[in-house]
C-alpha atoms as a PDB file:
ATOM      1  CA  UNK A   1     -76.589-208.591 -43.351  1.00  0.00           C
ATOM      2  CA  UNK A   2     -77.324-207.886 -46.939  1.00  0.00           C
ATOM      3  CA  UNK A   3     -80.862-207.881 -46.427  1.00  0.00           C
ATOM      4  CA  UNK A   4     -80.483-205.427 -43.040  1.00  0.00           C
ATOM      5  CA  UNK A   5     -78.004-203.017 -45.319  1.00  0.00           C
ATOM      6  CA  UNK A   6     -81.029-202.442 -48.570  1.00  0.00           C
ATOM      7  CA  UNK A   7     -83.568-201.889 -45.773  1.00  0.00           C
ATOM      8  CA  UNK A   8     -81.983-199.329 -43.982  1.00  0.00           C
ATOM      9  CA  UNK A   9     -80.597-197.681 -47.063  1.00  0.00           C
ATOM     10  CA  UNK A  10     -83.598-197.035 -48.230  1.00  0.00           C
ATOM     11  CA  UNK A  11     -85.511-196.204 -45.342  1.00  0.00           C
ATOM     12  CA  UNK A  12     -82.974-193.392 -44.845  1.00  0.00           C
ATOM     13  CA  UNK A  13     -83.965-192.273 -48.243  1.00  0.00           C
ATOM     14  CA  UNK A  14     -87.014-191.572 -47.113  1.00  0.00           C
ATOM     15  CA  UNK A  15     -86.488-190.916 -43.234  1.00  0.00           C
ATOM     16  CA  UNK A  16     -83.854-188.411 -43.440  1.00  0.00           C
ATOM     17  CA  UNK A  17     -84.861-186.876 -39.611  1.00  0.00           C
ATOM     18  CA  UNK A  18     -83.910-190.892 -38.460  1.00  0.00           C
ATOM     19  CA  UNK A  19     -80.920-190.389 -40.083  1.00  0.00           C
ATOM     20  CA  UNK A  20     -78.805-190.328 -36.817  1.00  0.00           C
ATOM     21  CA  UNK A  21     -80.351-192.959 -35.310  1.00  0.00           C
ATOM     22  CA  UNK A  22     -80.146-195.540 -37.913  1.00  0.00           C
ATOM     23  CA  UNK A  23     -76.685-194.569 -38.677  1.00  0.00           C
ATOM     24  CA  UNK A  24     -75.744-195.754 -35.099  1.00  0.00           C
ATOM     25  CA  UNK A  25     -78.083-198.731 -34.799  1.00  0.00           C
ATOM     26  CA  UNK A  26     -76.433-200.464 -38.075  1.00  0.00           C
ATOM     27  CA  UNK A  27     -73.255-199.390 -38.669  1.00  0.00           C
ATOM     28  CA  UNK A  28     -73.712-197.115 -41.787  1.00  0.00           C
ATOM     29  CA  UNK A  29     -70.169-195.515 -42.741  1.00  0.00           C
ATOM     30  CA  UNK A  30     -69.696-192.844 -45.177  1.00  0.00           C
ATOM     31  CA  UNK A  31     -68.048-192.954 -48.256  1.00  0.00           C
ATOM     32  CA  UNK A  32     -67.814-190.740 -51.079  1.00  0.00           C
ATOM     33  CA  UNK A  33     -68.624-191.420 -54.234  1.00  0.00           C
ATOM     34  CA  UNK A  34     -67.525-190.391 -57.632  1.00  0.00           C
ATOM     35  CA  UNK A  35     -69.696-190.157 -60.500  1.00  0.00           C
ATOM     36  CA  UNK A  36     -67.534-190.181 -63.381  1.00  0.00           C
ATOM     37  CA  UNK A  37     -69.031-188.594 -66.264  1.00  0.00           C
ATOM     38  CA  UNK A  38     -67.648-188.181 -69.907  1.00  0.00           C
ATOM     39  CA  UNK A  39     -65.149-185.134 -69.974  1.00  0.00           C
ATOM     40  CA  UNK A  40     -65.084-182.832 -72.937  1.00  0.00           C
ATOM     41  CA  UNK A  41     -62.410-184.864 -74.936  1.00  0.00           C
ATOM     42  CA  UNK A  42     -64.463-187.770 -74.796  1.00  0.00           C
ATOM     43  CA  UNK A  43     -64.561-188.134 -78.636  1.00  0.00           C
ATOM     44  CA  UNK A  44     -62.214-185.591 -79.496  1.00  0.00           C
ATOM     45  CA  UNK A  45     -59.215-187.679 -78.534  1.00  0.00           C
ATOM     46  CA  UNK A  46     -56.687-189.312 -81.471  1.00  0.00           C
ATOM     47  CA  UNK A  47     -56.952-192.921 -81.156  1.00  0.00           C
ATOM     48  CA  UNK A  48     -53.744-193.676 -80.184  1.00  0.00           C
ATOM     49  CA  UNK A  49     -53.357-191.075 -77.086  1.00  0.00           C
ATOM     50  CA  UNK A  50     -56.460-192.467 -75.838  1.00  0.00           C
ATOM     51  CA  UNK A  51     -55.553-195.706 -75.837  1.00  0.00           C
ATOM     52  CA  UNK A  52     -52.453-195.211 -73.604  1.00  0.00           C
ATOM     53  CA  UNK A  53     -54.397-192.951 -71.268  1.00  0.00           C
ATOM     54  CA  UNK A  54     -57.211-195.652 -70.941  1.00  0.00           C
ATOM     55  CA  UNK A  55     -54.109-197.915 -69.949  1.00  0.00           C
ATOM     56  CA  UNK A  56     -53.231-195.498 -67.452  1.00  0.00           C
ATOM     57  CA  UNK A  57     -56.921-195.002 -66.484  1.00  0.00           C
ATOM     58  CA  UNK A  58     -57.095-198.400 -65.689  1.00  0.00           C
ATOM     59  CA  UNK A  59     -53.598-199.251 -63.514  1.00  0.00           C
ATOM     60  CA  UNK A  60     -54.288-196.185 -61.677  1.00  0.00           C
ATOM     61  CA  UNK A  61     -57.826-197.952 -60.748  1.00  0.00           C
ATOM     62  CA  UNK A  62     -55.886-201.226 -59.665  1.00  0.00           C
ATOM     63  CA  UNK A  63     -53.560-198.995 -57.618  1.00  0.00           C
ATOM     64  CA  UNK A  64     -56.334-197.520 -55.957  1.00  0.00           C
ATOM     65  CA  UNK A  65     -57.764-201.029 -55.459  1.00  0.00           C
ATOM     66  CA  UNK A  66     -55.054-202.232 -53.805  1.00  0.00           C
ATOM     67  CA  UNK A  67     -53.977-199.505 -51.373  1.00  0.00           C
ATOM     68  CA  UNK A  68     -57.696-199.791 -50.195  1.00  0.00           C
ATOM     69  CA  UNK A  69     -59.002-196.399 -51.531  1.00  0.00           C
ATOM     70  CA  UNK A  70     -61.348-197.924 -54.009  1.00  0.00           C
ATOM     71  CA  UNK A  71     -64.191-200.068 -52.664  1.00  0.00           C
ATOM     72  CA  UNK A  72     -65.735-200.951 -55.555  1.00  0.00           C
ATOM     73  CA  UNK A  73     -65.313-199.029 -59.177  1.00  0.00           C
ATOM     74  CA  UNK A  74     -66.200-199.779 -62.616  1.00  0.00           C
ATOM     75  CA  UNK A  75     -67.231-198.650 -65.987  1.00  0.00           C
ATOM     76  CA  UNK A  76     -70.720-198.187 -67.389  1.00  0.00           C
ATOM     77  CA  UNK A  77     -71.616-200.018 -70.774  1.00  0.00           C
ATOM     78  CA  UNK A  78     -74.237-197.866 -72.221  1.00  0.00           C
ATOM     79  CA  UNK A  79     -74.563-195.060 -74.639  1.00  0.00           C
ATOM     80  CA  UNK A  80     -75.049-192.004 -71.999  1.00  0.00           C
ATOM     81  CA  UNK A  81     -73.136-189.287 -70.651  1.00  0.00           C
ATOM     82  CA  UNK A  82     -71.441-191.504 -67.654  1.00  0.00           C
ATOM     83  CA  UNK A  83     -68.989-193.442 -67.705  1.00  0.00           C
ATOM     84  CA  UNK A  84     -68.544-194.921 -64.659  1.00  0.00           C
ATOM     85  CA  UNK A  85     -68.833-195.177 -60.893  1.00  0.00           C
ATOM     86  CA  UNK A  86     -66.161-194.928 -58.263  1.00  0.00           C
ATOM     87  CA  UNK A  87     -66.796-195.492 -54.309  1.00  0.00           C
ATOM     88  CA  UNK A  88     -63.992-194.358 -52.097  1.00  0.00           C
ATOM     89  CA  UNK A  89     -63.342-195.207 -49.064  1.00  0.00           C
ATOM     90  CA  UNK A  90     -62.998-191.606 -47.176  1.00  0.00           C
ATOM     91  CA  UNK A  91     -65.512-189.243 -45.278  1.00  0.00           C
ATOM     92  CA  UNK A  92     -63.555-186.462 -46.996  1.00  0.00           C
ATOM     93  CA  UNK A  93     -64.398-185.392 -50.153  1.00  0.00           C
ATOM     94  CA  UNK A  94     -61.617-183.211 -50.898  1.00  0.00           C
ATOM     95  CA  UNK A  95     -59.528-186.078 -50.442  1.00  0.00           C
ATOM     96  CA  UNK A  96     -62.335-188.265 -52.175  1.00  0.00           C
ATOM     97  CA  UNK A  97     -61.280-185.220 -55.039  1.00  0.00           C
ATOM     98  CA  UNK A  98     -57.813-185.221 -54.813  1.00  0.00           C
ATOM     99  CA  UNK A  99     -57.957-188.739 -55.763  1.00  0.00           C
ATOM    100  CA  UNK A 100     -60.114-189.249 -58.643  1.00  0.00           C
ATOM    101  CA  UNK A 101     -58.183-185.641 -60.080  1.00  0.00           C
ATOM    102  CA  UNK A 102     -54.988-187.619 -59.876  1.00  0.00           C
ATOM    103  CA  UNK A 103     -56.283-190.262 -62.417  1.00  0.00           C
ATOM    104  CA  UNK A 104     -54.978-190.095 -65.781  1.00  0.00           C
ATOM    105  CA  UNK A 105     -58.082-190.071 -67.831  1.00  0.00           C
ATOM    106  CA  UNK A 106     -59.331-187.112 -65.611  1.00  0.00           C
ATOM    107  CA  UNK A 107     -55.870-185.348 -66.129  1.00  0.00           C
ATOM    108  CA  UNK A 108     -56.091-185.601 -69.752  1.00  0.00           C
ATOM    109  CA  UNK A 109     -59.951-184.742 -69.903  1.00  0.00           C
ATOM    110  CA  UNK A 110     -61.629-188.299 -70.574  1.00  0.00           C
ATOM    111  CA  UNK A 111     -63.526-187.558 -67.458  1.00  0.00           C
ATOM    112  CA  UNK A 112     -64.586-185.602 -64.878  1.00  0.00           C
ATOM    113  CA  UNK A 113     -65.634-186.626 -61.321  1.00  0.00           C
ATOM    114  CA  UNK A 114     -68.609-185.043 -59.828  1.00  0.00           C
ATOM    115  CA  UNK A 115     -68.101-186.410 -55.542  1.00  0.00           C
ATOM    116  CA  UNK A 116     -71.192-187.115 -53.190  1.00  0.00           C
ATOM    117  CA  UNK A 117     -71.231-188.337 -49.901  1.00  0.00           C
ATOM    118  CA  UNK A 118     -73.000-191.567 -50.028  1.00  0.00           C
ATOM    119  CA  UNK A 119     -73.537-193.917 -46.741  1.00  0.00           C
ATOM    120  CA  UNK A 120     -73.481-197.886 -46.809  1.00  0.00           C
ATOM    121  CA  UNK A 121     -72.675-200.687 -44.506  1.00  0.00           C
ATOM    122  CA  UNK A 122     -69.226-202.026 -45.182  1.00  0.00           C
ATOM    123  CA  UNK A 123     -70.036-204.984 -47.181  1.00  0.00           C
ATOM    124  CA  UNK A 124     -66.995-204.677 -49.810  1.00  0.00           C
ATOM    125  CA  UNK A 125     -64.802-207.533 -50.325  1.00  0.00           C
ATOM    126  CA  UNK A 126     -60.694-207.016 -51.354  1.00  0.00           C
ATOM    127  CA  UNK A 127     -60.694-207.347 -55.155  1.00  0.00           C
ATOM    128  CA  UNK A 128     -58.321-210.094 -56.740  1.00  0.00           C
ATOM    129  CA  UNK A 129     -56.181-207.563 -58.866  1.00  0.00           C
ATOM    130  CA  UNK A 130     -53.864-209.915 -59.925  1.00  0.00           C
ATOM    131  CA  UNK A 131     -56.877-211.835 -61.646  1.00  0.00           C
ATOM    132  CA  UNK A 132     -58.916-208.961 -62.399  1.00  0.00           C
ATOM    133  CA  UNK A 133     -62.446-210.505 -63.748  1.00  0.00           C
ATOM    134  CA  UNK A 134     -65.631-208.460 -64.075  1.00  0.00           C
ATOM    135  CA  UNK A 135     -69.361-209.518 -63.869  1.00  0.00           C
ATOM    136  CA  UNK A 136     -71.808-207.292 -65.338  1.00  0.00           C
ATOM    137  CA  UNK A 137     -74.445-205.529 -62.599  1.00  0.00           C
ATOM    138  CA  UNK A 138     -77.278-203.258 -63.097  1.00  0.00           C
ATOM    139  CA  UNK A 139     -76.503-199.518 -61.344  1.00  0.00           C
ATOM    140  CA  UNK A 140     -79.518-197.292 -60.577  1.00  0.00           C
ATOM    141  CA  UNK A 141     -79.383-193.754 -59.543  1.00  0.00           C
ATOM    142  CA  UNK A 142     -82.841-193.345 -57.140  1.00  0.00           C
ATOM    143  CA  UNK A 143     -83.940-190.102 -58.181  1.00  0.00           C
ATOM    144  CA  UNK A 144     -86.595-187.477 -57.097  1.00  0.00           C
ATOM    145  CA  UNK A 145     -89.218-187.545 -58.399  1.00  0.00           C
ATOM    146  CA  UNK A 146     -92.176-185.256 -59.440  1.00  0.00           C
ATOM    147  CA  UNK A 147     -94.407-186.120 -56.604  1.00  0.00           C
ATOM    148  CA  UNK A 148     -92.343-186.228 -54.299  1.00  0.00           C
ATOM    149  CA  UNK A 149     -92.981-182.666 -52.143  1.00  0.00           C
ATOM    150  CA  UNK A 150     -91.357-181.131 -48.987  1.00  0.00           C
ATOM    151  CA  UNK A 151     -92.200-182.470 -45.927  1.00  0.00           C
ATOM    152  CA  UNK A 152     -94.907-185.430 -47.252  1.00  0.00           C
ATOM    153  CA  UNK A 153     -93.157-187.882 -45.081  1.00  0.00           C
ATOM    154  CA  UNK A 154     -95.249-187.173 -42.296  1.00  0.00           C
ATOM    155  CA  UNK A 155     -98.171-187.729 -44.095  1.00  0.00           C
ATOM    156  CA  UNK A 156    -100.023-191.452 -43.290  1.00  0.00           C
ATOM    157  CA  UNK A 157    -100.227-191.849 -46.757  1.00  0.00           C
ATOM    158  CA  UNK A 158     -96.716-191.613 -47.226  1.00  0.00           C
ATOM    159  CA  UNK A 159     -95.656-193.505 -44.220  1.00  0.00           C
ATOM    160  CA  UNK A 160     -98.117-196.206 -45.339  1.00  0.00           C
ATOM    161  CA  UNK A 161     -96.011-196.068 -48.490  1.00  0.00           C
ATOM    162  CA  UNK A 162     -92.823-196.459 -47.271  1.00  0.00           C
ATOM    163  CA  UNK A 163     -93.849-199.421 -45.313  1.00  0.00           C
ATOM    164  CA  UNK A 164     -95.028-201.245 -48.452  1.00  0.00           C
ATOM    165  CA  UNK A 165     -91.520-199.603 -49.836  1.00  0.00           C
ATOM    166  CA  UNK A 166     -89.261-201.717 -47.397  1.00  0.00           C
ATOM    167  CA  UNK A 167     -91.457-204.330 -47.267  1.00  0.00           C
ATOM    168  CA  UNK A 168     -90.800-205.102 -50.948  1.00  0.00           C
ATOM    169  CA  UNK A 169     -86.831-203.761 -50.606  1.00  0.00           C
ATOM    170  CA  UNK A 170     -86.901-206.578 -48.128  1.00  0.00           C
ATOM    171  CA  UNK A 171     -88.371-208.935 -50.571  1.00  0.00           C
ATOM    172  CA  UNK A 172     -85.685-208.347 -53.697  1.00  0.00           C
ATOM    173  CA  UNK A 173     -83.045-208.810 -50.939  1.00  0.00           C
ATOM    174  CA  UNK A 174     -84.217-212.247 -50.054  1.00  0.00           C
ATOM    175  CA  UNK A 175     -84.097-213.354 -53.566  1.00  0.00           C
ATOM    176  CA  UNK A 176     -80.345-211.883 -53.686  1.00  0.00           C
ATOM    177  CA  UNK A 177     -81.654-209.964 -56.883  1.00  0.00           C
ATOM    178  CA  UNK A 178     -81.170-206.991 -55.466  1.00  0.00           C
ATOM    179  CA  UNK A 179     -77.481-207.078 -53.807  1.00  0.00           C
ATOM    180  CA  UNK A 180     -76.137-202.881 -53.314  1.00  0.00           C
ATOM    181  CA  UNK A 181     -78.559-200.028 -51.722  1.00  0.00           C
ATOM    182  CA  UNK A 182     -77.668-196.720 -50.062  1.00  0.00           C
ATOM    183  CA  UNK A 183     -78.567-193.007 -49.996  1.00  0.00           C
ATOM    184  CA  UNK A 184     -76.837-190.167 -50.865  1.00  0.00           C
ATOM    185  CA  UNK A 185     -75.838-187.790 -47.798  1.00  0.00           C
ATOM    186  CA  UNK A 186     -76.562-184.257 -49.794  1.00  0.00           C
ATOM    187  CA  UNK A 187     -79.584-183.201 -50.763  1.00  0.00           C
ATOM    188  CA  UNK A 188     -79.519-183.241 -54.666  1.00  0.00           C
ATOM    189  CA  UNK A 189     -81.382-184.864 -56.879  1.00  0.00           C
ATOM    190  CA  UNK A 190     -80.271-188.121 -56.242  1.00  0.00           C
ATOM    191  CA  UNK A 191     -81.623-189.970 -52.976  1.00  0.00           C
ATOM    192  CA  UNK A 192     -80.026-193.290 -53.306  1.00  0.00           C
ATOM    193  CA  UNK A 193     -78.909-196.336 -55.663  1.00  0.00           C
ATOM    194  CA  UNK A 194     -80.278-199.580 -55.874  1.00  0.00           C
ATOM    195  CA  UNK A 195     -77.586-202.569 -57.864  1.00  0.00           C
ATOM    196  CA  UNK A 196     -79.533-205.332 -59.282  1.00  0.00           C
ATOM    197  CA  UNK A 197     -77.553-209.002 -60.266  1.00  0.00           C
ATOM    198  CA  UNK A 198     -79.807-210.156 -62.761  1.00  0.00           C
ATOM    199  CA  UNK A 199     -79.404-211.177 -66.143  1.00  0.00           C
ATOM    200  CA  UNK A 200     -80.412-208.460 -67.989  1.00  0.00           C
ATOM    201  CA  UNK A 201     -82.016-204.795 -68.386  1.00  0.00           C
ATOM    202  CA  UNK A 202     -85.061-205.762 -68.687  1.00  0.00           C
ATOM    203  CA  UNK A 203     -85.273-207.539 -65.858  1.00  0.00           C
ATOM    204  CA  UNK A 204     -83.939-205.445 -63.473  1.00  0.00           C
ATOM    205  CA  UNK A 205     -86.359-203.047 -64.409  1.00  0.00           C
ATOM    206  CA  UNK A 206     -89.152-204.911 -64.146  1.00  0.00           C
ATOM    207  CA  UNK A 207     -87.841-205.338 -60.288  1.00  0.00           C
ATOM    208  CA  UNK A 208     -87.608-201.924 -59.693  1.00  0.00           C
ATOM    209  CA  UNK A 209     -91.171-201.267 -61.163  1.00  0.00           C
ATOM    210  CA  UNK A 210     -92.361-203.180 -58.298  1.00  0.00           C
ATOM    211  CA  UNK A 211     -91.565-200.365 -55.970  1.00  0.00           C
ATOM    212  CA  UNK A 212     -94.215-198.657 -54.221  1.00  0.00           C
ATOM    213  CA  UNK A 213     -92.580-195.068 -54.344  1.00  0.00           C
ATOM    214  CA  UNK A 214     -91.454-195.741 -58.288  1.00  0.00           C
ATOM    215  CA  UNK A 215     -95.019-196.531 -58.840  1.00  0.00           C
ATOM    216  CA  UNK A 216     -96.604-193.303 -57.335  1.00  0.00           C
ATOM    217  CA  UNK A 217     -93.649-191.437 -59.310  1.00  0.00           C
ATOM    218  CA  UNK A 218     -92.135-190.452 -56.042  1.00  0.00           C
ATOM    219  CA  UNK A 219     -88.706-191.846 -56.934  1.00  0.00           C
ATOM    220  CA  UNK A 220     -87.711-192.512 -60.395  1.00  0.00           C
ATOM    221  CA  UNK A 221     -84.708-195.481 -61.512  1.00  0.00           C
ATOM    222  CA  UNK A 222     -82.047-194.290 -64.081  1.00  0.00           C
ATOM    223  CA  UNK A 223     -80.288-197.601 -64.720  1.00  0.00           C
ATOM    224  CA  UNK A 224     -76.895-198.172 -66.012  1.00  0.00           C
ATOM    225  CA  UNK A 225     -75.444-201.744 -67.162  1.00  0.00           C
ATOM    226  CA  UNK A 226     -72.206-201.561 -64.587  1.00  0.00           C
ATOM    227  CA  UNK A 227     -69.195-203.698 -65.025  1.00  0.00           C
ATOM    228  CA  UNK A 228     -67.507-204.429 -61.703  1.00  0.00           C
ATOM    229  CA  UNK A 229     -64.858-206.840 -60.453  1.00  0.00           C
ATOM    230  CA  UNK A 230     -65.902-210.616 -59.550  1.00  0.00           C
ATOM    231  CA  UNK A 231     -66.002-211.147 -55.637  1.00  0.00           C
ATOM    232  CA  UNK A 232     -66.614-207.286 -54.406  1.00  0.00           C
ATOM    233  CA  UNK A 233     -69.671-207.507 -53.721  1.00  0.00           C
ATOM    234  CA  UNK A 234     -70.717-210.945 -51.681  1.00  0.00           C
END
């Protein structure tokens, strides 16, 4: 199943007019997810008030786990602008919204959500809240790149591409490397996400520079060290 899910994550990437089709054919549902990006009191806030609303932050996040609404969620470890990822388990995105503008660190301006609709087979496990444990995964946003140009998919070139493309998606699947893929349902910047369980940076980059389309500079990987909980995702 895992390998099945990467491959036709990315193939919609990169196929949107199949989009339909594949959608049916293996069981893609939509979620939305919410990039959570540093709000403007990031680094303004006194010590102590952010400490209680990071408290807050994070029981809302296990209430959210357990009444289902969170899939998966977690913080990134790394010195950028995000600060974490949640996927929600909705169609709707104002209700996707409502949520994430409910949570405390949002409320107090820790963070603000930024919602896309983002498609993925329904892999997710229940996460052990009572024995919350996290395992450290590598996140990467699939971006457009610069040679990547309106309507090239129905160039043989490109197709030729894309088969090499899910040829080697198929590949980092097998070695269970490569363990999360989907794309993004608008049509932003960001095509997709690939989630590497590897041991470090380094070498999850060095997997995603193995990509056909990275090499060519047709999609670019912005990777994020991701702490998620144990058992989510098999």
């Amino acid at each position: 199943m895992k390998t099945r899910l990467l491959t036709t994550g990315v193939l919609l990437l990169l196929l949107p007019a199949t989009f339909v089709a594949q959608r049916a054919q293996h069981k893609l549902m939509q979620f939305q997810m919410a990039i959570m990006k540093k709000g403007p009191n990031w680094t303004s806030m006194k010590t102590e008030e952010r400490n209680a609303t990071v408290q807050k932050h994070i029981a809302n996040v296990v209430a959210l786990f357990d009444s289902g609404k969170v899939v998966i969620a977690g913080p990134f470890d790394d010195e950028t602008d995000l600060a974490g990822i949640f996927i929600l388990r909705t169609e709707s995105a104002d209700e996707a919204k409502s949520w994430t503008d409910a949570d405390p660190a949002v409320k107090a301006g820790l963070m603000v959500a930024e919602i896309h609709p983002w498609w993925s087979e329904d892999i997710y496990k229940k996460a052990a809240t009572s024995t919350l444990k996290m395992e450290t995964v590598y996140f990467g946003f699939l971006k457009r790149g610069p040679n990547r140009k309106p309507g090239d998919d129905e160039t043989p070139e490109i197709k030729e591409l894309q088969k090499a493309h899910l040829a080697n998606i198929n590949r980092l699947a097998t070695t269970k490397k490569l363990v999360m893929a989907g794309p993004f349902g608008d049509d932003g910047d960001n095509r997709g996400i690939f989630v590497f369980r590897v041991g470090s940076l380094k070498e999850a980059q060095e997997l995603a520079a193995t990509d056909p389309m990275i090499k060519i500079d047709r999609l670019r990987l912005d990777l994020h060290q991701w702490k998620v909980p144990e058992g989510v995702i098999p």
